[in-house]
PDB file of N, CA and C in Angstrom:
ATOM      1  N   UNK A   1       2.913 119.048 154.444  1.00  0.00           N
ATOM      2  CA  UNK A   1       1.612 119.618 154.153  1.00  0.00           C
ATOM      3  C   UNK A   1       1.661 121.116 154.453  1.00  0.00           C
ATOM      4  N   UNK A   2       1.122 121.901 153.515  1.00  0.00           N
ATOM      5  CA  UNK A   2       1.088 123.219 153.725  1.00  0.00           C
ATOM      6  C   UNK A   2      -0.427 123.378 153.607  1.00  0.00           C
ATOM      7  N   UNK A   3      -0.797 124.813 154.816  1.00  0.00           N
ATOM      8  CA  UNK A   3      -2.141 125.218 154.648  1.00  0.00           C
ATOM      9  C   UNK A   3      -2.043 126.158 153.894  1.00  0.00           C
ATOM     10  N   UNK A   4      -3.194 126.156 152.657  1.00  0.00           N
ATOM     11  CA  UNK A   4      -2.973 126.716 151.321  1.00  0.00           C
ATOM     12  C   UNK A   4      -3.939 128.355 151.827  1.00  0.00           C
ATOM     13  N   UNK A   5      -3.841 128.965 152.157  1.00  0.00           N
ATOM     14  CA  UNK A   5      -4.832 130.395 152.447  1.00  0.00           C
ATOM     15  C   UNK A   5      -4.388 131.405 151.453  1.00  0.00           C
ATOM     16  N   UNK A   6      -5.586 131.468 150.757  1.00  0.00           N
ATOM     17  CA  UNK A   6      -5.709 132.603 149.794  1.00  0.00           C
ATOM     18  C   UNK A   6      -5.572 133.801 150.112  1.00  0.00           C
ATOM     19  N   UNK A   7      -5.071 134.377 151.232  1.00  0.00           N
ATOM     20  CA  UNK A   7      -5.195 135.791 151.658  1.00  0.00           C
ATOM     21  C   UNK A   7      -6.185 136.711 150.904  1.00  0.00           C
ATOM     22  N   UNK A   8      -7.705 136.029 151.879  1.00  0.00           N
ATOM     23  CA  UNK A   8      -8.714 136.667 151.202  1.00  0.00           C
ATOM     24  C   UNK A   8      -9.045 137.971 152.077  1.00  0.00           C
ATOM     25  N   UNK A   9      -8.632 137.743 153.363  1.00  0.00           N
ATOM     26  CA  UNK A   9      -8.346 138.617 154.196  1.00  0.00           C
ATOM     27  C   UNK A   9      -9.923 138.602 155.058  1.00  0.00           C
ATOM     28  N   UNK A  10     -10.812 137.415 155.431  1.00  0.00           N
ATOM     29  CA  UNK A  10     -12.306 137.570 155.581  1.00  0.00           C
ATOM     30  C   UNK A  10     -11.901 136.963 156.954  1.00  0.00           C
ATOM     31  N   UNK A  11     -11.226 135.927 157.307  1.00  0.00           N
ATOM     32  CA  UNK A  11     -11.041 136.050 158.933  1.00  0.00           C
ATOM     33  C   UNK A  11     -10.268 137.354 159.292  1.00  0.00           C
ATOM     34  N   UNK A  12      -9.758 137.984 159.200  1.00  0.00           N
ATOM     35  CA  UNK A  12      -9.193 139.605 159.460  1.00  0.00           C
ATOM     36  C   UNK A  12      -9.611 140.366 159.328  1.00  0.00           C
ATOM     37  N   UNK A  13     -11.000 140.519 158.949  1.00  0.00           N
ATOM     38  CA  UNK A  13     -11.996 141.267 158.755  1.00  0.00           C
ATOM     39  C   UNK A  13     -13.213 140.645 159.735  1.00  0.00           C
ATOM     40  N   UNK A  14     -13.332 139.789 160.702  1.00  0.00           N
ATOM     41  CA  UNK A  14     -13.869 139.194 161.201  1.00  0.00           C
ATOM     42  C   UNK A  14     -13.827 138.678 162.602  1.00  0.00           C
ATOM     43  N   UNK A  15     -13.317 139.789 163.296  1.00  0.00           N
ATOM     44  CA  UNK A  15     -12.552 138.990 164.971  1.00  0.00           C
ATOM     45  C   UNK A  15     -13.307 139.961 166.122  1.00  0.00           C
ATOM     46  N   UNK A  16     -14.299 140.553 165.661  1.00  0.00           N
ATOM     47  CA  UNK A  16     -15.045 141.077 166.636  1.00  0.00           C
ATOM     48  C   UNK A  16     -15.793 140.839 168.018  1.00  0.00           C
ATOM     49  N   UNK A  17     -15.989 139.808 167.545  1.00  0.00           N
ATOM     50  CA  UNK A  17     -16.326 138.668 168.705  1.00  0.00           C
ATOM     51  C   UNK A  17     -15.415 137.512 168.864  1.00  0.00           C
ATOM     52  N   UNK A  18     -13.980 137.505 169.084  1.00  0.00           N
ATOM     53  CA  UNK A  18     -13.192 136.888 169.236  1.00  0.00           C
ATOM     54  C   UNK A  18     -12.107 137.437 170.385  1.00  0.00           C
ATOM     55  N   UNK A  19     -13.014 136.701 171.984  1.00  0.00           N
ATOM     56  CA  UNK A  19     -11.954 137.824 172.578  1.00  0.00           C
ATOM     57  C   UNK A  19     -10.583 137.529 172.714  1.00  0.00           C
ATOM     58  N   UNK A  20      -9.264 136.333 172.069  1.00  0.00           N
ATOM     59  CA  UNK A  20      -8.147 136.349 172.082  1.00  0.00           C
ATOM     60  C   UNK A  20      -7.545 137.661 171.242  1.00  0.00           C
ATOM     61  N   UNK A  21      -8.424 137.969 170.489  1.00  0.00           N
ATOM     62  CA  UNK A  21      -8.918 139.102 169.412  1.00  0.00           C
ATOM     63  C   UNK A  21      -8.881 140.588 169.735  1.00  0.00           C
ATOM     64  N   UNK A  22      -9.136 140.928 171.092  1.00  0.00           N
ATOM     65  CA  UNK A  22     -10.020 142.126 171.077  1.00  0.00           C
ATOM     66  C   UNK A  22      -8.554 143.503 171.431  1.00  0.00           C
ATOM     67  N   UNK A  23      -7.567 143.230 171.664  1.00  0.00           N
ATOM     68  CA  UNK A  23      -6.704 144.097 171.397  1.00  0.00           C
ATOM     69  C   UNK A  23      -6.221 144.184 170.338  1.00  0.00           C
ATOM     70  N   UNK A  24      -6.453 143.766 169.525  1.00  0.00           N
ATOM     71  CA  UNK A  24      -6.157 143.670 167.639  1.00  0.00           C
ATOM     72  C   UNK A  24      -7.462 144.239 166.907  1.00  0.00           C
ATOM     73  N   UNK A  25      -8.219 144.265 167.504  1.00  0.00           N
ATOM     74  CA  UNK A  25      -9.936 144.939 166.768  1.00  0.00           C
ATOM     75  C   UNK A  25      -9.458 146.688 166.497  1.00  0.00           C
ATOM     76  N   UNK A  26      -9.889 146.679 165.665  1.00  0.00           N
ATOM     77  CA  UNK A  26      -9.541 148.263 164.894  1.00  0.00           C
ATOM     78  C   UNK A  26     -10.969 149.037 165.434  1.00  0.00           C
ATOM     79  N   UNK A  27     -11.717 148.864 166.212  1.00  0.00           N
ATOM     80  CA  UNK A  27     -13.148 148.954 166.497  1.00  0.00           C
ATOM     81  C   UNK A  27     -14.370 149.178 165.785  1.00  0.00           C
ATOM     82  N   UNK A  28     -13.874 148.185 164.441  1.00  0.00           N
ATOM     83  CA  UNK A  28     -14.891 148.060 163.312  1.00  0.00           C
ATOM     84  C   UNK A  28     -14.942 146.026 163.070  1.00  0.00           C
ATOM     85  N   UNK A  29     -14.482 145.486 164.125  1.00  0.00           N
ATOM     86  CA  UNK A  29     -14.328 144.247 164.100  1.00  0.00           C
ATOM     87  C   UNK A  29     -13.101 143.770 162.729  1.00  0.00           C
ATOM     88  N   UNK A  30     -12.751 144.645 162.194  1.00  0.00           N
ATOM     89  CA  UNK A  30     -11.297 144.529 161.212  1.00  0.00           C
ATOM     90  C   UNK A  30     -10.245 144.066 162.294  1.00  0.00           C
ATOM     91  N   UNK A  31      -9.104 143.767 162.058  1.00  0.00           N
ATOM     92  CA  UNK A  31      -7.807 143.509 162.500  1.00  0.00           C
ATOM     93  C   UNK A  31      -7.178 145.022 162.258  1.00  0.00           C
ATOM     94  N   UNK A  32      -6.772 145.985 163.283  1.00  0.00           N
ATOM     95  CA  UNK A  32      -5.733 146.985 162.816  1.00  0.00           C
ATOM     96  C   UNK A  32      -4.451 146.457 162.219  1.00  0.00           C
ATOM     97  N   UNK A  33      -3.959 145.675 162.080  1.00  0.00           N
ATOM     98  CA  UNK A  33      -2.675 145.285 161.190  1.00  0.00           C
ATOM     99  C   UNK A  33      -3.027 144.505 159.897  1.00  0.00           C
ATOM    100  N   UNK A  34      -4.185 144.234 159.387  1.00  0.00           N
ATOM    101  CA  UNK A  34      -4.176 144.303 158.665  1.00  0.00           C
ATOM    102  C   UNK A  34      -4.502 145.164 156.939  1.00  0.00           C
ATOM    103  N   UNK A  35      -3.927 144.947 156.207  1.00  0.00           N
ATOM    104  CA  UNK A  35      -3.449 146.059 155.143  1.00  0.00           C
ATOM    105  C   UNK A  35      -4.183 146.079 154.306  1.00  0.00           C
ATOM    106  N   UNK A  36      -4.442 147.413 153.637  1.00  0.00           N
ATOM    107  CA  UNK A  36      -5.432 147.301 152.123  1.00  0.00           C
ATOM    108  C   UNK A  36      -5.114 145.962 151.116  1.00  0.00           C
ATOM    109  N   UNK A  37      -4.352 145.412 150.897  1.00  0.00           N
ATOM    110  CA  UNK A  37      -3.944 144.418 149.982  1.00  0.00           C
ATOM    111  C   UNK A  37      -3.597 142.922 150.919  1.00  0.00           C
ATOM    112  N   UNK A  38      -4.314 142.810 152.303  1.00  0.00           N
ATOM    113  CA  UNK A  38      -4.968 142.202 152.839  1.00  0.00           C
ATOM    114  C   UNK A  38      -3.486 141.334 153.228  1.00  0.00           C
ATOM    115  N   UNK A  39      -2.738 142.174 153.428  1.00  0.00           N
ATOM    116  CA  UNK A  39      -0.958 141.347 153.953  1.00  0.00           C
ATOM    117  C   UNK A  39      -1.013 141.639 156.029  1.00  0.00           C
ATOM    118  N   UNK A  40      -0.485 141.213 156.940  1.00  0.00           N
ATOM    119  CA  UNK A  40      -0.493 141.116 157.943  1.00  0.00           C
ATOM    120  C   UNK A  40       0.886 142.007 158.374  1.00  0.00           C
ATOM    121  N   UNK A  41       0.615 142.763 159.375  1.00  0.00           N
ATOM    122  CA  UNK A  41       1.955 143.822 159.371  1.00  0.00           C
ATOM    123  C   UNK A  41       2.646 143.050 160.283  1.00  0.00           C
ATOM    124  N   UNK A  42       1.864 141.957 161.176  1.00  0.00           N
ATOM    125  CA  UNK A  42       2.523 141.627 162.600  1.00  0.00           C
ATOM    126  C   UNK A  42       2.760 140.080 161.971  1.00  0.00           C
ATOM    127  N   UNK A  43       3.068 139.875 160.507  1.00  0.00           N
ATOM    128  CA  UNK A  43       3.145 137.980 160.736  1.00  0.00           C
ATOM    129  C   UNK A  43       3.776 137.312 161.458  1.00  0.00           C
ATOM    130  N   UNK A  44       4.745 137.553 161.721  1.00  0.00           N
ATOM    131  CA  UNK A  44       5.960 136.823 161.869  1.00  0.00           C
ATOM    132  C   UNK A  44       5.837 137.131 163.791  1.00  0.00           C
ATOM    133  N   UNK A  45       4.971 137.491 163.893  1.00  0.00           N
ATOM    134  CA  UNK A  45       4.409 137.787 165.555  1.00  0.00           C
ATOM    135  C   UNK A  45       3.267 137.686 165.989  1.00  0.00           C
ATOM    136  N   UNK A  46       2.454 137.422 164.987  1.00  0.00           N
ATOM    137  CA  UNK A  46       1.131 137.429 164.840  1.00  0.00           C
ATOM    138  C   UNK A  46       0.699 136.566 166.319  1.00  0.00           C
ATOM    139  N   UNK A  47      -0.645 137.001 166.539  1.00  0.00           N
ATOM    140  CA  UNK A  47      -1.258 136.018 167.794  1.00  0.00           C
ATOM    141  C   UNK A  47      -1.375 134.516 167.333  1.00  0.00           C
ATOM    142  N   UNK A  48      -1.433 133.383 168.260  1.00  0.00           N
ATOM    143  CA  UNK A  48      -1.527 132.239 167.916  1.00  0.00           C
ATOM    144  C   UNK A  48      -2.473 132.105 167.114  1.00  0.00           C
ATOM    145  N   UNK A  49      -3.749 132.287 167.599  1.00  0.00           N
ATOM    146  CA  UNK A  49      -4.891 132.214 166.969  1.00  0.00           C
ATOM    147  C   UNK A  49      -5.313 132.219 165.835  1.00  0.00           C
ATOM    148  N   UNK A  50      -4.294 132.999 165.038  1.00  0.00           N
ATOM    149  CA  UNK A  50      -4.198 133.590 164.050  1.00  0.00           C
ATOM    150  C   UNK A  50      -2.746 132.717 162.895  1.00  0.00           C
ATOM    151  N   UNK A  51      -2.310 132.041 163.909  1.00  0.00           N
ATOM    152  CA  UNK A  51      -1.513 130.928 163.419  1.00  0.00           C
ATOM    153  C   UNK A  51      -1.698 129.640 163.214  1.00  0.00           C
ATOM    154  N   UNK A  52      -2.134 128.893 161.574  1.00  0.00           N
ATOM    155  CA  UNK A  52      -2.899 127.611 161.841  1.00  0.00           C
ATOM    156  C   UNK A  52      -1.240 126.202 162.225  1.00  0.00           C
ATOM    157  N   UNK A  53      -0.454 126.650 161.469  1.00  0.00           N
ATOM    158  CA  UNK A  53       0.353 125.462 162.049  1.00  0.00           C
ATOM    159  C   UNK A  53       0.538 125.769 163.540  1.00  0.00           C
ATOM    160  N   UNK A  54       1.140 126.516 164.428  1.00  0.00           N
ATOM    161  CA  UNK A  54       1.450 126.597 165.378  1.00  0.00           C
ATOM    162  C   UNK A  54       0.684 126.566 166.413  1.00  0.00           C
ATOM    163  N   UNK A  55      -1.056 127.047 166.226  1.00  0.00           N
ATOM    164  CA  UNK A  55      -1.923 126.601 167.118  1.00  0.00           C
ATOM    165  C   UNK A  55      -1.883 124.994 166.994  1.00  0.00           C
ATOM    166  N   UNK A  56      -2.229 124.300 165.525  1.00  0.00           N
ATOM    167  CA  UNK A  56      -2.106 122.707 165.741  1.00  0.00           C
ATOM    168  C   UNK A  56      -0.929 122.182 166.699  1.00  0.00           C
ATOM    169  N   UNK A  57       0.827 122.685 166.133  1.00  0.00           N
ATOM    170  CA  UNK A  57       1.912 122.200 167.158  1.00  0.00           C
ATOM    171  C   UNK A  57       1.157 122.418 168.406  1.00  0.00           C
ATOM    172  N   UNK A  58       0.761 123.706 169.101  1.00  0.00           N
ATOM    173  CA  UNK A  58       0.839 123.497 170.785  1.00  0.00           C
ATOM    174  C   UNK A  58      -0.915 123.322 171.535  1.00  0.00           C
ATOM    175  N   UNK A  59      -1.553 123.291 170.389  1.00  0.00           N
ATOM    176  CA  UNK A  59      -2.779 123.059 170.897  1.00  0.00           C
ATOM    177  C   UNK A  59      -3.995 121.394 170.377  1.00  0.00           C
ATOM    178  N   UNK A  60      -3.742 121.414 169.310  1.00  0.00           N
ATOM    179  CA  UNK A  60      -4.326 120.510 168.845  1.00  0.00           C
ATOM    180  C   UNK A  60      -3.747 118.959 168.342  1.00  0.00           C
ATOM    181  N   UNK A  61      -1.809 119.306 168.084  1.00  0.00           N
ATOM    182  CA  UNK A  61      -1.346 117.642 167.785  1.00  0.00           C
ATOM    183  C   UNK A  61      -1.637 116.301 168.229  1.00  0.00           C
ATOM    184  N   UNK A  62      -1.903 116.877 169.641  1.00  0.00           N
ATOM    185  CA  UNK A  62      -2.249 115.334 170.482  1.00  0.00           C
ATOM    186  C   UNK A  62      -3.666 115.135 170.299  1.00  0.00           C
ATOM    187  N   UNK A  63      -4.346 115.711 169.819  1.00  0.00           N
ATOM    188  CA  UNK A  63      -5.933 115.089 169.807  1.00  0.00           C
ATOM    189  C   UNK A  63      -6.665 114.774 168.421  1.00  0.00           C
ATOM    190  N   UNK A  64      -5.327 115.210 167.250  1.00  0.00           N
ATOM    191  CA  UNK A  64      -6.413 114.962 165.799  1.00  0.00           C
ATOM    192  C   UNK A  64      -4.757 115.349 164.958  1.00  0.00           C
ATOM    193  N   UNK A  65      -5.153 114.480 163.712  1.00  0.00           N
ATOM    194  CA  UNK A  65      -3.909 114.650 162.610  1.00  0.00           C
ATOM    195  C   UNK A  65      -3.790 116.423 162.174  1.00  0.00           C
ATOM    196  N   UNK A  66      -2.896 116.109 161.308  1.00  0.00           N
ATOM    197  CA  UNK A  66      -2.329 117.749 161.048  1.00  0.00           C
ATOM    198  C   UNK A  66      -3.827 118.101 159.946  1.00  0.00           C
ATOM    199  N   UNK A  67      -3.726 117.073 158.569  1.00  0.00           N
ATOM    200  CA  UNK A  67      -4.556 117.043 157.331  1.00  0.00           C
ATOM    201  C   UNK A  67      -5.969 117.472 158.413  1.00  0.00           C
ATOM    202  N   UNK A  68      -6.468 116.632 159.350  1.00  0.00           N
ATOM    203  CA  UNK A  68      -7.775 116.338 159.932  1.00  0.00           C
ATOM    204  C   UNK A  68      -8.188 118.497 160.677  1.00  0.00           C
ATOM    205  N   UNK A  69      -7.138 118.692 161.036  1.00  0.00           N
ATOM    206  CA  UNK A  69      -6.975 119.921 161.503  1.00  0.00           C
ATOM    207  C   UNK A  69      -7.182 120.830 160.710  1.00  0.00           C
ATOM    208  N   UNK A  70      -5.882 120.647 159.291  1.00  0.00           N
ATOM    209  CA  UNK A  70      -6.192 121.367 158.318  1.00  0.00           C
ATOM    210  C   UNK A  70      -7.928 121.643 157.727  1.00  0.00           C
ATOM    211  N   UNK A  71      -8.160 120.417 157.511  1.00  0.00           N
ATOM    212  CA  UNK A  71      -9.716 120.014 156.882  1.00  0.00           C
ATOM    213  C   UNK A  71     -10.732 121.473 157.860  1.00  0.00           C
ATOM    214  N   UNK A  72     -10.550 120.573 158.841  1.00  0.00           N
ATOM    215  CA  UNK A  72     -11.570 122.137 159.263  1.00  0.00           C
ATOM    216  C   UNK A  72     -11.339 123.659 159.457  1.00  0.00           C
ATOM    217  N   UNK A  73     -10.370 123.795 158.859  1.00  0.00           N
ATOM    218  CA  UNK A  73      -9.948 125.204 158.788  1.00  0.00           C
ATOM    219  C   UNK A  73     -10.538 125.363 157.397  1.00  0.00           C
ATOM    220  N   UNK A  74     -10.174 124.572 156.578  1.00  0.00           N
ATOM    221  CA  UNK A  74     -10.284 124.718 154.879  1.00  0.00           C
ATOM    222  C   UNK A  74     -12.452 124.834 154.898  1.00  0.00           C
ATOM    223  N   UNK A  75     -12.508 123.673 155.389  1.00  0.00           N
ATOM    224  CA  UNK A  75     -14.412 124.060 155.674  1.00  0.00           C
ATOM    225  C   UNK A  75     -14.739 125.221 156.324  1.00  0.00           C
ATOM    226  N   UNK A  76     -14.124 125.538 157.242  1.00  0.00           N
ATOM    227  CA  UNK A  76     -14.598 127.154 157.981  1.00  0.00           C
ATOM    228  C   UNK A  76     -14.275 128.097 157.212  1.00  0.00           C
ATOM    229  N   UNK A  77     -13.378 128.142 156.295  1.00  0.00           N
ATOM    230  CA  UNK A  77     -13.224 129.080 155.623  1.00  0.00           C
ATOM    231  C   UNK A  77     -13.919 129.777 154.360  1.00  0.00           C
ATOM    232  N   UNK A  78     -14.318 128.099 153.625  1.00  0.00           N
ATOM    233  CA  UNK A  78     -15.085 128.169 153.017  1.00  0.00           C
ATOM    234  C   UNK A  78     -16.490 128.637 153.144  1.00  0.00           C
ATOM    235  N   UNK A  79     -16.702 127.793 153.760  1.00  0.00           N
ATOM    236  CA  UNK A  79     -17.957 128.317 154.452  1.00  0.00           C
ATOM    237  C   UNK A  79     -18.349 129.884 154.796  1.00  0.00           C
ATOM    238  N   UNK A  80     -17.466 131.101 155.436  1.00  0.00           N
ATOM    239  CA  UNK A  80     -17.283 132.007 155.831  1.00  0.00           C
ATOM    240  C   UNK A  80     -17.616 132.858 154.096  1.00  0.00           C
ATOM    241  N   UNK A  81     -16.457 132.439 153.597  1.00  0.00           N
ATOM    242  CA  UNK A  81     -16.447 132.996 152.452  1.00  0.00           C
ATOM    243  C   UNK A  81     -17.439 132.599 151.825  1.00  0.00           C
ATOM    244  N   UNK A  82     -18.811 131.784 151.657  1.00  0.00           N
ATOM    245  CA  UNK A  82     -19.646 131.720 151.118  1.00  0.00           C
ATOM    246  C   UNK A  82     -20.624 132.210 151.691  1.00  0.00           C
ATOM    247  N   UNK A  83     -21.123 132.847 152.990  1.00  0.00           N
ATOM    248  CA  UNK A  83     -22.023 133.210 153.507  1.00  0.00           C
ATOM    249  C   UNK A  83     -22.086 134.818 152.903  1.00  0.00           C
ATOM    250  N   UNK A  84     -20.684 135.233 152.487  1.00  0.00           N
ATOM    251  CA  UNK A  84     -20.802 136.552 152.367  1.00  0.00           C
ATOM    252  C   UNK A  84     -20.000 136.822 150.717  1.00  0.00           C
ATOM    253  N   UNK A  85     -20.210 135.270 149.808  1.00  0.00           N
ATOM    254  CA  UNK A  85     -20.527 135.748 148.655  1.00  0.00           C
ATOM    255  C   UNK A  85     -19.465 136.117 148.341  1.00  0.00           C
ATOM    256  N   UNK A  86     -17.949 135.825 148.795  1.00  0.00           N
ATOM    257  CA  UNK A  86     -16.702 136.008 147.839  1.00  0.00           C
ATOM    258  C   UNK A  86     -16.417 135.178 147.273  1.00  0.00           C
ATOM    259  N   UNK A  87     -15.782 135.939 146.288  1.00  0.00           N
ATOM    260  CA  UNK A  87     -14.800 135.535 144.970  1.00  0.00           C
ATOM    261  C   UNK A  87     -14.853 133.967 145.119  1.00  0.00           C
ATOM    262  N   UNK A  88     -15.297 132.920 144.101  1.00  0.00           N
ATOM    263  CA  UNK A  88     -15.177 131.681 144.062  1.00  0.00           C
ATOM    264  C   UNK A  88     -12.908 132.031 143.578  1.00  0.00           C
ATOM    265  N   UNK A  89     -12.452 132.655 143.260  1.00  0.00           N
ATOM    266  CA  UNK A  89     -11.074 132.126 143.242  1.00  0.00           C
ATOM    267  C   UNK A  89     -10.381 132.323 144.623  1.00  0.00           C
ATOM    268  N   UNK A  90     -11.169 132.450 145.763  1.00  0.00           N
ATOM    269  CA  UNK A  90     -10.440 132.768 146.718  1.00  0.00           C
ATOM    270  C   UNK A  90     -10.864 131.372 147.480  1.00  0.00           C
ATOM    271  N   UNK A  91     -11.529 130.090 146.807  1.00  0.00           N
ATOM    272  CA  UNK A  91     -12.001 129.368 147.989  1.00  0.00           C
ATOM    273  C   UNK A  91     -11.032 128.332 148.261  1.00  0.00           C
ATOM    274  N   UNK A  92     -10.832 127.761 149.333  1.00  0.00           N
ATOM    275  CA  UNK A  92      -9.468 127.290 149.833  1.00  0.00           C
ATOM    276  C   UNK A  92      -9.598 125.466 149.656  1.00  0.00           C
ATOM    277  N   UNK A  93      -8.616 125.505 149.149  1.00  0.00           N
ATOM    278  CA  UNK A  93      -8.472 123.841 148.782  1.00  0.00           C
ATOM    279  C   UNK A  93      -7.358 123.117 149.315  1.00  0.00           C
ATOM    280  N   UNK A  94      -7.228 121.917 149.844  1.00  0.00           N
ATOM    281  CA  UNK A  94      -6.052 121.431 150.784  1.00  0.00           C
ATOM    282  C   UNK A  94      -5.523 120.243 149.720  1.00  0.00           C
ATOM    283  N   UNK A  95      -4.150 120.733 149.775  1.00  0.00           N
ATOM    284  CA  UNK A  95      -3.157 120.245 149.077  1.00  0.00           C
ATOM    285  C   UNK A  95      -1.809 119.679 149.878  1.00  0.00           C
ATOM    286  N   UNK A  96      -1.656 118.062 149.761  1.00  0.00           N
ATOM    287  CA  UNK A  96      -0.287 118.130 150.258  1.00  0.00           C
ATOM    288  C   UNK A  96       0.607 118.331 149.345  1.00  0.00           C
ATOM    289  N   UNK A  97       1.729 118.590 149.967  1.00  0.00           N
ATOM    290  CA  UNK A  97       3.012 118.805 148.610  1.00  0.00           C
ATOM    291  C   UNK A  97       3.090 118.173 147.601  1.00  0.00           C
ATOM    292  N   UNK A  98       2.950 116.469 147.174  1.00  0.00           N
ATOM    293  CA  UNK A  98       2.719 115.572 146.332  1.00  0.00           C
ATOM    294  C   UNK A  98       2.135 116.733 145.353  1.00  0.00           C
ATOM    295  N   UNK A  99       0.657 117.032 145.718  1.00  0.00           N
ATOM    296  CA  UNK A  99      -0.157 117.470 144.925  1.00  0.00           C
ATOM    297  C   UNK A  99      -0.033 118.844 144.528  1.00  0.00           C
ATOM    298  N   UNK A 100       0.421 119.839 145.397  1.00  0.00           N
ATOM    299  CA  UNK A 100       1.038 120.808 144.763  1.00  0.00           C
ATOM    300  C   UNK A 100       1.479 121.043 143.824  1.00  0.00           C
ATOM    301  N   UNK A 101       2.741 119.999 143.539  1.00  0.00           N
ATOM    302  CA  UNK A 101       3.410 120.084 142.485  1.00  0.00           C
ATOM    303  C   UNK A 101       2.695 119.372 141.459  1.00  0.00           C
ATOM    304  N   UNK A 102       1.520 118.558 141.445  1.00  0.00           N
ATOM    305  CA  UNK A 102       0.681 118.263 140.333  1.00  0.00           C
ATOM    306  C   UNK A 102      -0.361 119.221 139.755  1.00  0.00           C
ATOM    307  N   UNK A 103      -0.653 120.256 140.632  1.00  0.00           N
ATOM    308  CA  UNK A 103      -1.577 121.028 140.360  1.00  0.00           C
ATOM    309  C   UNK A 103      -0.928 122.165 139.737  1.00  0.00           C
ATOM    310  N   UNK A 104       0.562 121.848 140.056  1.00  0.00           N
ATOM    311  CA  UNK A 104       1.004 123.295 139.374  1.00  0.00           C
ATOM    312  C   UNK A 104       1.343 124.433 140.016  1.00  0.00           C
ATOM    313  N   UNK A 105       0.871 124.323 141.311  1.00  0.00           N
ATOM    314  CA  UNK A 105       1.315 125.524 142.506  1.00  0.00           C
ATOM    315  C   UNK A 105       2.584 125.416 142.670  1.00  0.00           C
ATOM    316  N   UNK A 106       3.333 124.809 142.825  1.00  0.00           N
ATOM    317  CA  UNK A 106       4.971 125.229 142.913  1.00  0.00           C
ATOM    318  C   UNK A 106       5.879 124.747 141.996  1.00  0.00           C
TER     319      UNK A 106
END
């Protein structure tokens, strides 16, 4: 299962009140690493928080499935992105691999 994120870039634009957050706040509640074309300069180092498989591995495996985990990331996101009226092609849909390759994504 892969988490499908549109790099809409609206949680990275959004961590102002997030204090795992607050040394990454550009002091406009933006992420300073993140980029006009909404890419992450620090991925591959990025804070957990900011990591959905790897927060599930060390925080959430033992208390709820991976999909069940996924699910509420995919609703928060949505959600987020609808309060403030973006792009319906950016809204996030959960796909396991099976379906990937039926939908045409890989």
């Amino acid at each position: 299962m892969i988490f499908p994120c549109t790099r809409c870039g609206l949680c990275c634009r959004n961590i102002k009140y997030i204090e795992a957050l607050r040394a990454w706040d550009n002091g406009s509640g933006i992420c300073k690493y993140l980029t006009e074309n909404n890419f992450c300069q620090i991925y591959y180092k990025r804070p957990l928080i900011c990591n959905i498989d790897e927060s599930y591995n060390q925080l959430f495996a033992k208390i709820m499935s991976k999909q069940d985990f996924y699910q509420q990331n995919v609703e928060a996101c949505n959600a987020m992105q609808q309060t403030v009226g973006m792009d319906s092609k950016y809204k996030v849909k959960l796909f396991d691999k099976e379906n990937w390759n039926k939908e045409g994504l890989i």
